[in-house]
N, C-alpha and C. Protein backbone atom coordinates (compact mmCIF):
# COMPACT_ATOMS: atom_id res chain seq x y z
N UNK A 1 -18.98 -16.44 36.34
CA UNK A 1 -19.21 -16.83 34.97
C UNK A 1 -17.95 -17.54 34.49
N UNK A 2 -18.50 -18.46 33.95
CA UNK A 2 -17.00 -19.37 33.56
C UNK A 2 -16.80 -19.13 31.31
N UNK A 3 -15.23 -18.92 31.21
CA UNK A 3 -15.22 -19.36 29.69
C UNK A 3 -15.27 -20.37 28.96
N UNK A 4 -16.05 -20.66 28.04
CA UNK A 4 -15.84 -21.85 26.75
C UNK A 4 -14.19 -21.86 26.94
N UNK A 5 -14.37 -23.57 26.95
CA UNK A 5 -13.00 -24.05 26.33
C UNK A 5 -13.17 -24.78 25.21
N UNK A 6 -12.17 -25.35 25.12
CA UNK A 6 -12.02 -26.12 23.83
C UNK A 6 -12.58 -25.51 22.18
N UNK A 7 -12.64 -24.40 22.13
CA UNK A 7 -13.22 -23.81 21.39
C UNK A 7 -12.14 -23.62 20.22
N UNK A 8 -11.95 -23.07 18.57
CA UNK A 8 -10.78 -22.41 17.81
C UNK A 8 -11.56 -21.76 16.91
N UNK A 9 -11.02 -20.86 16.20
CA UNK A 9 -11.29 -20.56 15.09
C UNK A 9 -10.01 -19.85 14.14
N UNK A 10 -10.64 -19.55 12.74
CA UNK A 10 -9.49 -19.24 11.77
C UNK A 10 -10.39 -17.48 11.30
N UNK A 11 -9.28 -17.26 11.88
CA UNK A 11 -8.85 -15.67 11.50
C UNK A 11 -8.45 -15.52 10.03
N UNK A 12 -9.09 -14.54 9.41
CA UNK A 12 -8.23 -14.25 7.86
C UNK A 12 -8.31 -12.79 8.22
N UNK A 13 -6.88 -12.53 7.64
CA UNK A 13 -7.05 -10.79 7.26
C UNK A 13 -7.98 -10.44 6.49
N UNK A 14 -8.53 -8.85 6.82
CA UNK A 14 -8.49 -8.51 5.32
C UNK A 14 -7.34 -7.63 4.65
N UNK A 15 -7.98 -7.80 3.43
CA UNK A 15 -7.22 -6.88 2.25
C UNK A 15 -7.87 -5.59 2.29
N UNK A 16 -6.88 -4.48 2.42
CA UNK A 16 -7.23 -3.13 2.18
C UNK A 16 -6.63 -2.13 1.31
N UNK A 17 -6.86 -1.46 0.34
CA UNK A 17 -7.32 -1.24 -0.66
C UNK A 17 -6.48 0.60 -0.30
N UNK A 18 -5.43 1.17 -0.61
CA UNK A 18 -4.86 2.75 -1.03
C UNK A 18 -5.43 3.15 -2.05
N UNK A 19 -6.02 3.92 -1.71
CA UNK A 19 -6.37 4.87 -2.95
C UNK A 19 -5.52 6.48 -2.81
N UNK A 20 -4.98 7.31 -4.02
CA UNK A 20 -4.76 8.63 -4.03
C UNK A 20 -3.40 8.43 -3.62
N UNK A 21 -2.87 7.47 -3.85
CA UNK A 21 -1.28 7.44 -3.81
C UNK A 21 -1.10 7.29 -5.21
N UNK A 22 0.16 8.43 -5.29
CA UNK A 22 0.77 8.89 -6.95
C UNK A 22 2.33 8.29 -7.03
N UNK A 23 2.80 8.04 -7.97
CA UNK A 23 4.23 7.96 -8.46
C UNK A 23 4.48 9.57 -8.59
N UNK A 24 5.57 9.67 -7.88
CA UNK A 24 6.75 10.98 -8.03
C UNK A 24 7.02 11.04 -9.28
N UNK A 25 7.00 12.46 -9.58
CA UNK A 25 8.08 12.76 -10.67
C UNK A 25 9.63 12.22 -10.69
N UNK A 26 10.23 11.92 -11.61
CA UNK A 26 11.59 11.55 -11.94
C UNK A 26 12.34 12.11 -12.69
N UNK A 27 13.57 12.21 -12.59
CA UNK A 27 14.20 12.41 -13.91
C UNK A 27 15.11 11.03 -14.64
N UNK A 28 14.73 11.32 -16.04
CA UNK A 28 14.80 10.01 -16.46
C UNK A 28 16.83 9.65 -16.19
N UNK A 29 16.66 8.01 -16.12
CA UNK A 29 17.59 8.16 -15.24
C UNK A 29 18.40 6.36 -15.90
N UNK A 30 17.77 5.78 -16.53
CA UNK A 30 17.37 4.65 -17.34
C UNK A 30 17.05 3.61 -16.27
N UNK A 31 16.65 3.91 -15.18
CA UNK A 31 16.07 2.81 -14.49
C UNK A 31 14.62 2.63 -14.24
N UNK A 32 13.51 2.03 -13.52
CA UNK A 32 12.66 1.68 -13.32
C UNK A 32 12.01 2.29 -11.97
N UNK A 33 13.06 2.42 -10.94
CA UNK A 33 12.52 2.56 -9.54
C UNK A 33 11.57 3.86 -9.47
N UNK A 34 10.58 3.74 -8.83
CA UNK A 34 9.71 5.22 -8.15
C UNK A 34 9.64 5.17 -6.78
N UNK A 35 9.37 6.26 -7.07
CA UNK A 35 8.83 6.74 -5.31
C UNK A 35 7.36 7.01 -5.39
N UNK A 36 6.65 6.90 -4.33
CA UNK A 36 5.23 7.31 -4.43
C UNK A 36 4.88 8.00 -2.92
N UNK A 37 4.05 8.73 -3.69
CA UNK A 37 3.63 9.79 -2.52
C UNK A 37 2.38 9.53 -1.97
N UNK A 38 2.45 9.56 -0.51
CA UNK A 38 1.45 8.87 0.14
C UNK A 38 0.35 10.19 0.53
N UNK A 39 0.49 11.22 0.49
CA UNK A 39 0.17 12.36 1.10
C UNK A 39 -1.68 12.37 0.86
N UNK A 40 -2.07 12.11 0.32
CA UNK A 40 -3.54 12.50 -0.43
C UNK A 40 -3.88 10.76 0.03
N UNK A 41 -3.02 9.91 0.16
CA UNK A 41 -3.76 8.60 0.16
C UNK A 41 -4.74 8.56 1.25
N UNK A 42 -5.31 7.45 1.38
CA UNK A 42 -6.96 7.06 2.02
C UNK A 42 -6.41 5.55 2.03
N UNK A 43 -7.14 4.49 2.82
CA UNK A 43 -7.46 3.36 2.90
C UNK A 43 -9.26 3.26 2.67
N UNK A 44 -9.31 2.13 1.84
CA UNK A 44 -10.67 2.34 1.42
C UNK A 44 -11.53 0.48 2.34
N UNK A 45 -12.24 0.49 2.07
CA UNK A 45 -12.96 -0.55 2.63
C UNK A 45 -12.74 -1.24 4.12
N UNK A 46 -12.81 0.12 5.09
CA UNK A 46 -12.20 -0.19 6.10
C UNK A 46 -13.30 -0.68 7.07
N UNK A 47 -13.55 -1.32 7.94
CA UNK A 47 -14.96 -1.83 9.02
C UNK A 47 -14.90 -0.72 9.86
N UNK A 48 -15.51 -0.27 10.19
CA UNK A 48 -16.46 0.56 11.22
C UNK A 48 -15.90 0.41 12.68
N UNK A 49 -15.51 1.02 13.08
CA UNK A 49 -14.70 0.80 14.54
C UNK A 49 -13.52 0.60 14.56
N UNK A 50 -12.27 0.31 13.24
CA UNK A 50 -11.22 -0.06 13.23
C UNK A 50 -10.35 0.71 13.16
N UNK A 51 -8.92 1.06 13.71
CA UNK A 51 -8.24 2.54 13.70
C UNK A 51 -7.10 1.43 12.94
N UNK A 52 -6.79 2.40 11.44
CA UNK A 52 -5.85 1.94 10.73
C UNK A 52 -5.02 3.07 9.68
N UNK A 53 -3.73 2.80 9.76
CA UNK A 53 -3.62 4.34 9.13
C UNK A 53 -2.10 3.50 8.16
N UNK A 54 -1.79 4.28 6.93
CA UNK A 54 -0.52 4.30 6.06
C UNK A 54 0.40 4.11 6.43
N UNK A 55 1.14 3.02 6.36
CA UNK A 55 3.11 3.43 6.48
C UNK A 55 3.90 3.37 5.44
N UNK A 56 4.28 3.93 4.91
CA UNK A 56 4.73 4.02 3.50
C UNK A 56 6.35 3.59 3.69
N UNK A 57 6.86 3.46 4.92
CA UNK A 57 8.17 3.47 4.97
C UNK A 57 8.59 1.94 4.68
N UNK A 58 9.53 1.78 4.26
CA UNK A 58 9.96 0.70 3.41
C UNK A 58 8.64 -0.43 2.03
N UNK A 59 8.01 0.28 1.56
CA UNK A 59 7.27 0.66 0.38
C UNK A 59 7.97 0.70 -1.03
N UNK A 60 8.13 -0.04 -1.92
CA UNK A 60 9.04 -0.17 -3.35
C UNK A 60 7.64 0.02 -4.32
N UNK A 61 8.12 0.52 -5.21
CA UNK A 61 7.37 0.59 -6.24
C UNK A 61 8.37 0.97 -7.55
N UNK A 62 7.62 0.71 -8.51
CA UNK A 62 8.89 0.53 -10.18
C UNK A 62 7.55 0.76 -11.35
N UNK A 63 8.40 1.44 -12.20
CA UNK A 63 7.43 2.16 -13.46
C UNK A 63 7.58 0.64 -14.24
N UNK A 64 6.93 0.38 -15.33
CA UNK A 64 6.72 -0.78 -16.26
C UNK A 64 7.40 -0.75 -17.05
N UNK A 65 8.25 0.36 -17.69
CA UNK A 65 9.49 0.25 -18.46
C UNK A 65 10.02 1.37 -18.10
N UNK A 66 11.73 1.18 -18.60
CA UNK A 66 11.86 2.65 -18.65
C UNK A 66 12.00 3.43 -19.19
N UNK A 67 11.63 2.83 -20.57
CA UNK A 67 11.29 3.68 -21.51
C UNK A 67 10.65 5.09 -21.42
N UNK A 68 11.45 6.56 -22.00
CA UNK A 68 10.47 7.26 -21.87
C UNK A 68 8.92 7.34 -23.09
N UNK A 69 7.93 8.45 -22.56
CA UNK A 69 7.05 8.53 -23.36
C UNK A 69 7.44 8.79 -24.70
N UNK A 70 7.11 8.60 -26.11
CA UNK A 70 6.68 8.65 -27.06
C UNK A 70 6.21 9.58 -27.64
């Protein structure tokens, strides 16, 4: 059996989707930075046959001000 040549195509990722990841508690500190905890997270809209799992390591995340609550 012989292969097609000359053949191409265009690959796109997909986008996949964490759910059940939280921002850490802090103590206020006057900056912005968080940590988030991956522990409870999930990947959601994943295809059927695909083995894909969390790496949270080098992961940034930042609160919207740093203001505290009100």
């Amino acid at each position: 059996m012989s292969q097609p040549s000359g053949l191409s195509a265009d690959i796109t990722a997909k986008n996949l989707t964490i759910s059940g990841a939280v921002a850490n508690n802090k103590q206020y500190d006057g900056g912005t930075t968080a940590t988030v905890d991956f522990t409870l997270a999930s990947l959601a809209v994943v295809e059927s046959g695909e083995s894909v799992s969390i790496n949270g390591s080098g992961y940034s995340a930042s609160f919207a001000t740093k203001k505290l609550r009100s």
